[in-house]
Structures are given as structure tokens and as C-alpha cells.
C-alpha atoms as a PDB file:
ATOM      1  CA  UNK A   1    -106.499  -9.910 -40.531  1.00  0.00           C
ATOM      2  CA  UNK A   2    -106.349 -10.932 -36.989  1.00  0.00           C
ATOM      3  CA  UNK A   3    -103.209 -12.533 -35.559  1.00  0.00           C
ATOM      4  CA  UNK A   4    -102.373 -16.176 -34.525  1.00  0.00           C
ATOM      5  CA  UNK A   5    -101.719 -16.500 -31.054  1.00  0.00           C
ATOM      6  CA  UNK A   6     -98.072 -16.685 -30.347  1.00  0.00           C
ATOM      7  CA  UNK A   7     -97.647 -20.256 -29.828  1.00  0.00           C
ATOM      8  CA  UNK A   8    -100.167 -21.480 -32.458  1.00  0.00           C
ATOM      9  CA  UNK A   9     -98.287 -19.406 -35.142  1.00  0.00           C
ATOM     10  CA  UNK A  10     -95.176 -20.314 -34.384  1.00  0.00           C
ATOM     11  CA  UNK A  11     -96.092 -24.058 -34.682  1.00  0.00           C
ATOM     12  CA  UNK A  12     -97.689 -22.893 -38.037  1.00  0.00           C
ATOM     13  CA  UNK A  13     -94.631 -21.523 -39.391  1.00  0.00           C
ATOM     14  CA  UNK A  14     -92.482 -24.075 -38.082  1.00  0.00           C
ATOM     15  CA  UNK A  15     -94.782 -27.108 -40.580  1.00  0.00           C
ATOM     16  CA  UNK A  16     -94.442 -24.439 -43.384  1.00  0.00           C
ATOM     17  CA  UNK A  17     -90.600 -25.221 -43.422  1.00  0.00           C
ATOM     18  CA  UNK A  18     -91.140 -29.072 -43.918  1.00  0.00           C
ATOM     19  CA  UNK A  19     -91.130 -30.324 -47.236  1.00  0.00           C
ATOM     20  CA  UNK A  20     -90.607 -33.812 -48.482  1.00  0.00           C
ATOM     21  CA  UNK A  21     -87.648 -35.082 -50.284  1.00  0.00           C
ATOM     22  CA  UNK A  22     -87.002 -38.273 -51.798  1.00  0.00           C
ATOM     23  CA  UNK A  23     -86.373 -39.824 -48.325  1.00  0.00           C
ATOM     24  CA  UNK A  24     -89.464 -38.447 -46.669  1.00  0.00           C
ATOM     25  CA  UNK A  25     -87.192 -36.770 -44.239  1.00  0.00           C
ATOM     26  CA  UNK A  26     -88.569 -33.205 -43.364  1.00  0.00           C
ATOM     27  CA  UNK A  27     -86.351 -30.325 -44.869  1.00  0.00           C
ATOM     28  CA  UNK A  28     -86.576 -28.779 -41.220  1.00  0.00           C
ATOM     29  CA  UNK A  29     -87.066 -31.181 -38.363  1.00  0.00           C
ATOM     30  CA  UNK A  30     -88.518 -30.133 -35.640  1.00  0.00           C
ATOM     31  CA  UNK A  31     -86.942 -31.402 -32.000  1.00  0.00           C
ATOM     32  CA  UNK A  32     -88.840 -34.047 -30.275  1.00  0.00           C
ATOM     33  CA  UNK A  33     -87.507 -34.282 -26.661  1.00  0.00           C
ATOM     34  CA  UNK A  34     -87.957 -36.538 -23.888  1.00  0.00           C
ATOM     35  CA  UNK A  35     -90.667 -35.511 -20.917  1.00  0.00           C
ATOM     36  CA  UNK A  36     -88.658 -34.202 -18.348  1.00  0.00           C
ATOM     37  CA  UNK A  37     -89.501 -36.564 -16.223  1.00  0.00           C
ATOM     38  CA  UNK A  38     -88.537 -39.806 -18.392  1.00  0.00           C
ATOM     39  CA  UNK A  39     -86.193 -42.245 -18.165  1.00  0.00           C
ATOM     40  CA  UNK A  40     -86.685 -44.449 -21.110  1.00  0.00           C
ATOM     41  CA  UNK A  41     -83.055 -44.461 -23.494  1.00  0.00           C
ATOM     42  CA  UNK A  42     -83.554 -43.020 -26.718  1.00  0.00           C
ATOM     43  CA  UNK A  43     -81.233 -44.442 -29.663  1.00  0.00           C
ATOM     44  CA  UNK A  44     -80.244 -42.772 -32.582  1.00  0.00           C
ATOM     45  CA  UNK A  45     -78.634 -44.424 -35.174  1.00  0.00           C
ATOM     46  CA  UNK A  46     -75.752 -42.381 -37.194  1.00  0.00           C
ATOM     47  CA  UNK A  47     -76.825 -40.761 -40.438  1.00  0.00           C
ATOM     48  CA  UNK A  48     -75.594 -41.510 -43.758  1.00  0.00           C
ATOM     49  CA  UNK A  49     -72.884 -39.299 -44.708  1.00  0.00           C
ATOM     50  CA  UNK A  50     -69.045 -39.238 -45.848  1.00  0.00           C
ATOM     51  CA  UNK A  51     -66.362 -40.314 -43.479  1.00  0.00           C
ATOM     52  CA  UNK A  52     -64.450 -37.826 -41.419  1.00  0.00           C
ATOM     53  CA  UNK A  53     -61.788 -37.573 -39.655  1.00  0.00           C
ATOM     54  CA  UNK A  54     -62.500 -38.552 -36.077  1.00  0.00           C
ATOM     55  CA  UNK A  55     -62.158 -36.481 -33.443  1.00  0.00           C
ATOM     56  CA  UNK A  56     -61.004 -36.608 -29.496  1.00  0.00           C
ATOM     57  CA  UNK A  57     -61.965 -34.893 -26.866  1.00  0.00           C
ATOM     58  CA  UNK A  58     -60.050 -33.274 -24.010  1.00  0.00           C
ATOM     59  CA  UNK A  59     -57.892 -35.871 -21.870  1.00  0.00           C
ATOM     60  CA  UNK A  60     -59.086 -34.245 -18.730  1.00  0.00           C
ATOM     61  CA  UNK A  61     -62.654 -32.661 -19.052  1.00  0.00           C
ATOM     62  CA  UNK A  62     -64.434 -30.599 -16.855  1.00  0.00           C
ATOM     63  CA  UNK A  63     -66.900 -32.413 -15.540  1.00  0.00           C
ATOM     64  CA  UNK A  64     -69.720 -31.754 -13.056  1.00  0.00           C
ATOM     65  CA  UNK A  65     -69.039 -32.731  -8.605  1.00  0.00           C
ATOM     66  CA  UNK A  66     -69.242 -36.566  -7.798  1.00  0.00           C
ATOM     67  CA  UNK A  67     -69.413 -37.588 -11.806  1.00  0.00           C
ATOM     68  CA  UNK A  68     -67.616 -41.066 -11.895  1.00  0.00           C
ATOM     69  CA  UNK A  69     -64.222 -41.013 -13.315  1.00  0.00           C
ATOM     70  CA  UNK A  70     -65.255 -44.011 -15.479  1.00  0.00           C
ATOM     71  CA  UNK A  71     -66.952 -47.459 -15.798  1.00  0.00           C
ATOM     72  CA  UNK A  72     -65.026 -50.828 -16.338  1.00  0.00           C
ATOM     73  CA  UNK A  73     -67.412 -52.658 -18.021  1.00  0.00           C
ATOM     74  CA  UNK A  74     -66.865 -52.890 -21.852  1.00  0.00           C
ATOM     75  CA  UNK A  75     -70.236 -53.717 -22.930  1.00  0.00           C
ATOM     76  CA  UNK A  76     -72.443 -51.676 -25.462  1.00  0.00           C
ATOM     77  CA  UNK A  77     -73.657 -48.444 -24.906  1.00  0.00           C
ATOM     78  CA  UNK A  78     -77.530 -50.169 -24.258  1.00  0.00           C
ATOM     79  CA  UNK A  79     -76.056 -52.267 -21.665  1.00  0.00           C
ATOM     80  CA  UNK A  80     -74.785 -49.528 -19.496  1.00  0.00           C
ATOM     81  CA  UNK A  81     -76.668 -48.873 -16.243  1.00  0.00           C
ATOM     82  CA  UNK A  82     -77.671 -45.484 -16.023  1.00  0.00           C
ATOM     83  CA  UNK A  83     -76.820 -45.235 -12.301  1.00  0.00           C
ATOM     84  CA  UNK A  84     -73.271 -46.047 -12.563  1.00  0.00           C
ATOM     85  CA  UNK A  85     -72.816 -42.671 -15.161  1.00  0.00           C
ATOM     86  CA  UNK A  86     -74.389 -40.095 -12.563  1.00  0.00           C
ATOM     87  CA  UNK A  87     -73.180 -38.581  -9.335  1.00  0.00           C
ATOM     88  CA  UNK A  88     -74.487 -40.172  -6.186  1.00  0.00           C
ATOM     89  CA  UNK A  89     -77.630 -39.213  -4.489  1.00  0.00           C
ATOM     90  CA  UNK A  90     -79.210 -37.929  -8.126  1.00  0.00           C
ATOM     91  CA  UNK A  91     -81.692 -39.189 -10.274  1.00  0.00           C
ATOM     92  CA  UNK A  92     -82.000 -39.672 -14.036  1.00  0.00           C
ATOM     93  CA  UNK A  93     -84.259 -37.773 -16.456  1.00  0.00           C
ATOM     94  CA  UNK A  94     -83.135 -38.370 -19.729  1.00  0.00           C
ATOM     95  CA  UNK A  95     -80.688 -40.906 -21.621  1.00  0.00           C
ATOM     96  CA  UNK A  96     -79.635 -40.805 -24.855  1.00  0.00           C
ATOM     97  CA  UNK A  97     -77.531 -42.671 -27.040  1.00  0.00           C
ATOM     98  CA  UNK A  98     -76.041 -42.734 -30.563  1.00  0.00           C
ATOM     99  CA  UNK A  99     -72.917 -43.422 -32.397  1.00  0.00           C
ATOM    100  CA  UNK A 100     -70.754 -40.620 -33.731  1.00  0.00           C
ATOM    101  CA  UNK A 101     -67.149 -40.541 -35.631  1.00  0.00           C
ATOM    102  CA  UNK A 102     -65.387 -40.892 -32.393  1.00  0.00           C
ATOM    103  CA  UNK A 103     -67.216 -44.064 -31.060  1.00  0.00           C
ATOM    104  CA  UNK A 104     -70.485 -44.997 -29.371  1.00  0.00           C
ATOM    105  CA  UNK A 105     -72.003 -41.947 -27.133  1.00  0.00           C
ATOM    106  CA  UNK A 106     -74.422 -41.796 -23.861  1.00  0.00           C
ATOM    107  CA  UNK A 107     -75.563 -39.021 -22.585  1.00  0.00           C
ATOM    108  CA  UNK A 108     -77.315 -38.707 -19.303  1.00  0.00           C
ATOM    109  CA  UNK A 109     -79.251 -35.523 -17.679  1.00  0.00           C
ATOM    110  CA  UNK A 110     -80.195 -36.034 -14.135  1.00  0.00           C
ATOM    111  CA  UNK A 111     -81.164 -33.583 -11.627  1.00  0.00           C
ATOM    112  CA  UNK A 112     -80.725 -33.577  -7.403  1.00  0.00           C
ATOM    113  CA  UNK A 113     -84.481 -34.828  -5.828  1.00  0.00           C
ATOM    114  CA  UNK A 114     -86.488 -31.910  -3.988  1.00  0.00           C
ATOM    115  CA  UNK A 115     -89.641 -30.664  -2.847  1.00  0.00           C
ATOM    116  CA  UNK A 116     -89.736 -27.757  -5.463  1.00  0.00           C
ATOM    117  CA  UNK A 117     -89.552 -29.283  -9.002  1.00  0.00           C
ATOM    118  CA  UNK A 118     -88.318 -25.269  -9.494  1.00  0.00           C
ATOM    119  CA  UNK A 119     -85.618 -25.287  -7.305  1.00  0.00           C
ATOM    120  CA  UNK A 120     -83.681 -28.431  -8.037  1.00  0.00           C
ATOM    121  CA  UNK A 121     -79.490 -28.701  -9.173  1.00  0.00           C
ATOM    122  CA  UNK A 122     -79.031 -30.686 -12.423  1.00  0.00           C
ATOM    123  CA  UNK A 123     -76.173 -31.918 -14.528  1.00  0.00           C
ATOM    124  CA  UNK A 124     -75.192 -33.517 -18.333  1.00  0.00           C
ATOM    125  CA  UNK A 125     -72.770 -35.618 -18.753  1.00  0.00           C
ATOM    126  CA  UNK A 126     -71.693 -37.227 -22.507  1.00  0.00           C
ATOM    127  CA  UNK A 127     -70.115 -40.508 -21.483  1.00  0.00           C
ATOM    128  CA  UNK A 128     -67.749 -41.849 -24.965  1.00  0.00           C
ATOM    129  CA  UNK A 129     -66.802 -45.882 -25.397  1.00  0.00           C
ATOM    130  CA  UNK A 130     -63.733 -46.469 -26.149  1.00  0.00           C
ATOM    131  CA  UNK A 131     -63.609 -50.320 -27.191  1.00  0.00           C
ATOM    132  CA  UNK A 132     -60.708 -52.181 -25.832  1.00  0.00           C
ATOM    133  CA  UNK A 133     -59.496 -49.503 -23.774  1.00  0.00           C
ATOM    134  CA  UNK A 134     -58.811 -49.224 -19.616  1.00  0.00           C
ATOM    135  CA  UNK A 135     -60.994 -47.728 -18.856  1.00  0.00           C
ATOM    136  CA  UNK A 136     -63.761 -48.651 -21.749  1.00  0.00           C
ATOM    137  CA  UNK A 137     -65.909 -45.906 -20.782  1.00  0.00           C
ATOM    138  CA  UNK A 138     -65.284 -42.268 -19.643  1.00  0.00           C
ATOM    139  CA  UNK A 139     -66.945 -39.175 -19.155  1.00  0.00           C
ATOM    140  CA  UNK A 140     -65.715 -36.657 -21.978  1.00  0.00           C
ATOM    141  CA  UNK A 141     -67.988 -33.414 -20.975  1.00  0.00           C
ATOM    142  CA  UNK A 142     -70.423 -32.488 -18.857  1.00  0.00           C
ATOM    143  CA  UNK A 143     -73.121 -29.118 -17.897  1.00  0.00           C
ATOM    144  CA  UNK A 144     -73.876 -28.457 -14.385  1.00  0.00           C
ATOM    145  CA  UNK A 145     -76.347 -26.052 -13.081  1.00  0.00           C
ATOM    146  CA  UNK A 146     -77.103 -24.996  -9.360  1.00  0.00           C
ATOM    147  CA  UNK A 147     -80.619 -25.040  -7.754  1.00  0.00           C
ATOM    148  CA  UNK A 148     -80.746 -21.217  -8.015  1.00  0.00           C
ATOM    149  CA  UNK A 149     -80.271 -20.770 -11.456  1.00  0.00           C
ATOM    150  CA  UNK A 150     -83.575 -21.485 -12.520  1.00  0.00           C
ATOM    151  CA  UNK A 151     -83.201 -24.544 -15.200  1.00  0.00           C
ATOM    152  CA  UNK A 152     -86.695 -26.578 -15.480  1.00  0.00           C
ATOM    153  CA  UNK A 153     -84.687 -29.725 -16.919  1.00  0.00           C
ATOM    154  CA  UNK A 154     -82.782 -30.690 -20.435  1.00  0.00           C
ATOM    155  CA  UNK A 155     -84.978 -31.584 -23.543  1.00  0.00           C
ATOM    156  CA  UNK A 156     -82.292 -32.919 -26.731  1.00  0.00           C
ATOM    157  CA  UNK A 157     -82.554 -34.596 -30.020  1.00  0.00           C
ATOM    158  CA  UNK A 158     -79.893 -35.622 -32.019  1.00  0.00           C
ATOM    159  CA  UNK A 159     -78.471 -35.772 -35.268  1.00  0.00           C
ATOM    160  CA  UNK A 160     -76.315 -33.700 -37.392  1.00  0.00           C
ATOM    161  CA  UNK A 161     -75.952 -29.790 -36.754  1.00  0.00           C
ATOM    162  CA  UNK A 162     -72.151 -29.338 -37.503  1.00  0.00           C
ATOM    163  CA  UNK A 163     -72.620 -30.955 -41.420  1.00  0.00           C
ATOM    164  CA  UNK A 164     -69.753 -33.796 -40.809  1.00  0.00           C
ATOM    165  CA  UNK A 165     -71.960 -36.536 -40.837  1.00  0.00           C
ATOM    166  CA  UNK A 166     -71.554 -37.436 -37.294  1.00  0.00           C
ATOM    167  CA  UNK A 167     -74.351 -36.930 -34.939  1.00  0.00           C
ATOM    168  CA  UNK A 168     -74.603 -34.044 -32.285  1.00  0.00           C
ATOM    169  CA  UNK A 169     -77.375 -33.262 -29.589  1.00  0.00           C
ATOM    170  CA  UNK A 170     -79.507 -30.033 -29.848  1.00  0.00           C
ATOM    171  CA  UNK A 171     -80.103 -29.203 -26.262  1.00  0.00           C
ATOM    172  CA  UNK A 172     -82.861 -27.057 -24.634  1.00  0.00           C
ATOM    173  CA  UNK A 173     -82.432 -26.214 -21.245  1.00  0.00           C
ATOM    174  CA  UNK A 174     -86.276 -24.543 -20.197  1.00  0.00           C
ATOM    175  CA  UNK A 175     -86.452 -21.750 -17.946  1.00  0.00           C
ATOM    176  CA  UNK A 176     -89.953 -20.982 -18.210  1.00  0.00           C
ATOM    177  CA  UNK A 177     -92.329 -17.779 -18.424  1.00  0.00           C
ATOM    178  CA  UNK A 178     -94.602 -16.631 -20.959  1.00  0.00           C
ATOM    179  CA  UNK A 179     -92.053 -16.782 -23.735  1.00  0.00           C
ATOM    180  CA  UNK A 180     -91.274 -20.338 -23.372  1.00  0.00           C
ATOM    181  CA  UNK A 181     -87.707 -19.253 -22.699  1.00  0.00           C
ATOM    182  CA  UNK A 182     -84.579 -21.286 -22.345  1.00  0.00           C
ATOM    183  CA  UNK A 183     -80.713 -21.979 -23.112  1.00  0.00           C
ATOM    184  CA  UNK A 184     -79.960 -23.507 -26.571  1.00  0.00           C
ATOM    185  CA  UNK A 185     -77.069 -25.303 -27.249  1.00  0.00           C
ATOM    186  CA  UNK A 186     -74.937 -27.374 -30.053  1.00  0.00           C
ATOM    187  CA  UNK A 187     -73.184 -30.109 -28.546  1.00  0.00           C
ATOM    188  CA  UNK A 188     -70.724 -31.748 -31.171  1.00  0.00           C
ATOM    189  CA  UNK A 189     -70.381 -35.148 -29.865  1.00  0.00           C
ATOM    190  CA  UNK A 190     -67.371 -36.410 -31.573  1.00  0.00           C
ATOM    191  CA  UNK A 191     -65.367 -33.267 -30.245  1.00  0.00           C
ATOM    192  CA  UNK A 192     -66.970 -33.315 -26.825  1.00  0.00           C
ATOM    193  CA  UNK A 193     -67.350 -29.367 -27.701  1.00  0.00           C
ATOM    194  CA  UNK A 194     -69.850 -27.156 -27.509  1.00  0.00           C
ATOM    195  CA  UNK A 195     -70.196 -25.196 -30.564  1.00  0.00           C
ATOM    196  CA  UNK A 196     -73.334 -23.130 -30.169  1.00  0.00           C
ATOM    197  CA  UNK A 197     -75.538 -21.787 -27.190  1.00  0.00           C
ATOM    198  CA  UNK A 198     -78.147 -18.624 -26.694  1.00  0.00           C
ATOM    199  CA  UNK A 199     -80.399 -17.474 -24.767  1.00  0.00           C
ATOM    200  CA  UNK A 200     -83.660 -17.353 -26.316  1.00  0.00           C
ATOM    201  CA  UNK A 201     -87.479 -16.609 -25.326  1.00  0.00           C
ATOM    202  CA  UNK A 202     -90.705 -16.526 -27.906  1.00  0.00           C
ATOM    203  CA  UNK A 203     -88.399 -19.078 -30.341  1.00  0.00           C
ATOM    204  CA  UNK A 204     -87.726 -22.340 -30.963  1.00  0.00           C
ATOM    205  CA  UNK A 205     -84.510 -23.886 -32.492  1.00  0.00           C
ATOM    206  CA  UNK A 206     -84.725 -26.809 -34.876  1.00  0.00           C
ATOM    207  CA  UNK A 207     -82.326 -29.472 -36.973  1.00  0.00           C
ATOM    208  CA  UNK A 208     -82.297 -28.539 -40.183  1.00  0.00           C
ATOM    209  CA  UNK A 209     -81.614 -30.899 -43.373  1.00  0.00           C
ATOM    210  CA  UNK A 210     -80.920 -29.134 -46.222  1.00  0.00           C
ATOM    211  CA  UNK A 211     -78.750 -27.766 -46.091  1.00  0.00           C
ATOM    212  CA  UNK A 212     -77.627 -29.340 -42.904  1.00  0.00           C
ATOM    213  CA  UNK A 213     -77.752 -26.893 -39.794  1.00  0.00           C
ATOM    214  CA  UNK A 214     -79.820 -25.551 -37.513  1.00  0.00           C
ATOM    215  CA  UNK A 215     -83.241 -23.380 -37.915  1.00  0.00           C
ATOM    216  CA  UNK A 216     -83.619 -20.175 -36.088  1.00  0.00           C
ATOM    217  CA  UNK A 217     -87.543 -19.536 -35.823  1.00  0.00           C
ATOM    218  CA  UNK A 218     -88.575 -16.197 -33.205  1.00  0.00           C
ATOM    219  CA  UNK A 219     -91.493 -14.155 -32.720  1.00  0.00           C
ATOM    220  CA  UNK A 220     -90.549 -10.826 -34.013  1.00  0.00           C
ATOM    221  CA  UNK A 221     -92.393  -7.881 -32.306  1.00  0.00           C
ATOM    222  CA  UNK A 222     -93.435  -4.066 -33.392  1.00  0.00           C
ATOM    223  CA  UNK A 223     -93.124  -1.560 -30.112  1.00  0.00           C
ATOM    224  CA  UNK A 224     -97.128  -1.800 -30.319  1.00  0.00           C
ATOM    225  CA  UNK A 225     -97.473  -5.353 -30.613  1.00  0.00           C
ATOM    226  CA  UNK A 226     -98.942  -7.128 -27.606  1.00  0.00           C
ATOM    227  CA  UNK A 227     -97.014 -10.427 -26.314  1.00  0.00           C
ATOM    228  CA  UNK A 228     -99.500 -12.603 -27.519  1.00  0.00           C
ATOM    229  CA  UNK A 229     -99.629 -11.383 -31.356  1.00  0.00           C
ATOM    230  CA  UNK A 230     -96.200 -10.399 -33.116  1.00  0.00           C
ATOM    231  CA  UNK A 231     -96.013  -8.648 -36.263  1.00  0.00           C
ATOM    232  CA  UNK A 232     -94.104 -11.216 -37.794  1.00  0.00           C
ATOM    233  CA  UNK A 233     -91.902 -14.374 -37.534  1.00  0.00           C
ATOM    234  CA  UNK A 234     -88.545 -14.866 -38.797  1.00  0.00           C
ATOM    235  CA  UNK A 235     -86.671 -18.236 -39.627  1.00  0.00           C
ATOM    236  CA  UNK A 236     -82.985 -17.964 -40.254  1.00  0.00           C
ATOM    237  CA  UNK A 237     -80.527 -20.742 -40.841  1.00  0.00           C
ATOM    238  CA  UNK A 238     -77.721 -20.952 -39.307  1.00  0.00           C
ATOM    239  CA  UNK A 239     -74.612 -23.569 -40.915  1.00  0.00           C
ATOM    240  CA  UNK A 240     -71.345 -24.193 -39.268  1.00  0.00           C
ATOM    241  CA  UNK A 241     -68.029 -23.245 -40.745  1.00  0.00           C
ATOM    242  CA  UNK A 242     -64.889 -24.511 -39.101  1.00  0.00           C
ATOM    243  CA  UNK A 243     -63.030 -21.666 -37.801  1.00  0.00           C
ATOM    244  CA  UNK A 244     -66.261 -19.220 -37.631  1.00  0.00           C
ATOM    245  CA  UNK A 245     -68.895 -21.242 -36.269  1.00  0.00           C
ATOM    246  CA  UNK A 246     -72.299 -20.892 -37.059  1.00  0.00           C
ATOM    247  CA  UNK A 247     -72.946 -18.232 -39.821  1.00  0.00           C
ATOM    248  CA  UNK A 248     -76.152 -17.161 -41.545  1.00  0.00           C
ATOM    249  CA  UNK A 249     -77.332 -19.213 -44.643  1.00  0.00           C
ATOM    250  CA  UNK A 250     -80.739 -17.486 -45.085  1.00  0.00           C
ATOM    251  CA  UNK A 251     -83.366 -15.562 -43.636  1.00  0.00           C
ATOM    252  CA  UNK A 252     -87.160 -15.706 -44.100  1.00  0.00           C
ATOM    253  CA  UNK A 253     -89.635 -13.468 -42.286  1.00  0.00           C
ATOM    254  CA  UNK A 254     -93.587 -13.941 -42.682  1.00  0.00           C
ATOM    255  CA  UNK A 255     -96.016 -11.953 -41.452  1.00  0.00           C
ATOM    256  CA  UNK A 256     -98.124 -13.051 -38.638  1.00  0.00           C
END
């Protein structure tokens, strides 16, 4: 039987995994970033889950050159100009926003303006409200990366990866080439912690619902096997434990 091509199978295998529950909510759900380029806020509402506990970050973050050290304003998270959360002379390309245990959340992605769309610096930055406070707003963590290092932009979604029913961000960072490559990470918002990143290239990495985690899918390849056709594709997925991380929960492989 001839072979899908690469990226036509694995968008195959990824609508295998989504099935319909009673909610019409997708068993595995696949990301749906922002262009790049956009600047449009995206709001996610918190899911439906039991309490827990809530959780702070760091007092004193490591944050990315010329982030602001807060803003003043205590007004709602869609009120907040995006220019006051990034350093000076950048430019947004990507907002979003969501509530989580610890309080309401913005994160911004911007990226220094150049010639060479390849050769630009970018940050992240997750900005947390704390009503009633002084300062209302503050940066809690941020991701920088230098022009050399080869990052095409950040691409997120959120909702829950950790299972505590308070929503996180799933973020790509592109690299390009053939295999689609790029850094994944977990971003638990309500900890202002990172709690999962690889390096991947000929996968994808997804939300998962049930049970609540994060889907693995990659292109697994025979020593024969041309770039374009795989022998086979393999979903695993991955659930966090506190205190381990992110462990298996189950593996599937298909054949391509």
C-alpha cells in the first residue's frame, strides 16, 4: 500500500484520536495557534473542574532585558495595553489571556523588528493580576531568545495540561526545516513554572482531554524509509504527576 505523505498522515492520525463525548469536546484537541504575525487577544475562559489550591509564583522572576517591572493600572486583563507589558523598541505577535487558580493571566510574545523575519530576538512574558494589590499587575515569568538562535516565533493554546483544573499554555516555538521542527513546552500558569519542554521535528504535540494531558504524535522511521513516508506513527500520552512530571499513560503506533 503506498504511504501518506508525511504531513498529510500525520494530520490523518491526529482526527483519528478525536472522538465525541457528551460535551462535543474532542478527546484529543488539536492546538490552534495564532499567525505569527497577529496581534488580535485571544481569551480563554477557565474550564470546569474542582478547586485547587492556588498557587504563587516566584517573588522575583527571571524575566527577559527591558520587561517592565509592573503596570499600575488595576483594570481587567482585556483592558491592558499590550505595549505597556513588552520591552521598549519591540513589537507584539501574540496575546493571550485566561484566568487560572492564581488570578487573571496575559501573556504576550513579541519579537525585536528586522529585515530578516529569520534573524529576529523574541521574548514571552506571563503577566498575573493581582486585584487590589501595589502593584496590580506584574510580570511572573518570561522566555527570551537571541536573534541567532533560530526561533521563527511562538504559536500557544491554552487549557489544561497539568489535570488541576486551571488553565496552562502549550507553547510551540518553530524552528523550521523539512520536519516542521520546534521547542515544545508546558507552561503551568498558576505556578509561573514550566513543567515540560522538548525538542521535537516530524511531530506535533496536542491537549489532550481524557484523560487530561498532553498527546505525543511523531513520525516514526525504518533506516530505509525516505523522509517523506515513515513506516509508522506513534501517539503516546503523556499525564503529569506531582513530583515526577509528565509520565506515560499510553502508547499507540499505526502503520503508515
Amino acid at each position: 500500500m503506498r504511504r501518506l505523505p508525511l504531513v498529510i498522515a500525520l494530520a490523518a492520525m491526529a482526527a483519528g484520536l478525536m472522538t465525541s463525548c457528551e460535551t462535543d469536546q474532542p478527546i484529543g484537541v488539536p492546538a490552534t495557534p495564532l499567525p505569527s504575525g497577529s496581534t488580535s487577544p485571544s481569551e480563554t475562559h477557565q474550564p470546569s473542574a474542582p478547586a485547587s489550591p492556588s498557587v504563587t509564583a516566584s517573588p522575583s522572576p527571571e524575566l527577559p532585558a527591558g520587561v517592565p517591572a509592573s503596570y499600575d493600572q488595576d483594570i481587567p486583563r482585556q483592558d491592558v495595553p499590550s505595549e505597556a507589558l513588552i520591552p521598549p523598541g519591540m513589537e507584539l505577535s501574540n496575546r493571550w489571556m485566561t484566568e487560572t487558580d492564581a488570578g487573571e493571566v496575559i501573556v504576550v510574545a513579541y519579537f525585536k523588528p528586522s529585515n530578516d523575519p529569520f534573524v529576529q530576538a523574541r521574548g514571552l512574558v506571563e503577566w498575573r493580576r493581582d486585584e487590589g494589590a501595589e502593584p496590580p499587575w506584574t510580570p511572573v515569568l518570561g522566555i527570551a531568545h537571541a536573534k541567532d538562535e533560530g526561533i521563527l516565533g511562538f504559536e500557544a493554546v491554552v487549557g489544561d495540561a497539568t489535570g488541576d483544573g486551571s488553565n496552562d499554555l502549550l507553547l510551540q516555538e518553530p524552528t523550521g526545516g523539512s520536519g516542521a521542527c520546534g521547542n515544545w513546552r508546558v507552561i503551568d500558569l498558576a505556578a509561573a513554572t514550566e513543567r515540560w519542554t522538548k525538542a521535537l521535528c516530524d511531530a506535533r504535540v496536542d491537549l489532550h482531554i481524557d484523560p487530561v494531558g498532553i498527546a505525543l504524535l511523531e513520525a516514526v522511521y525504518a533506516p530505509e524509509d525516505p523522509h517523506c513516508c515513515p513506516s509508522e506513527f506513534r501517539s503516546t500520552v503523556l499525564v503529569y504527576r506531582e513530583g515526577q512530571g509528565f509520565v506515560k499513560d499510553s502508547v499507540q503506533s499505526t502503520p503508515a
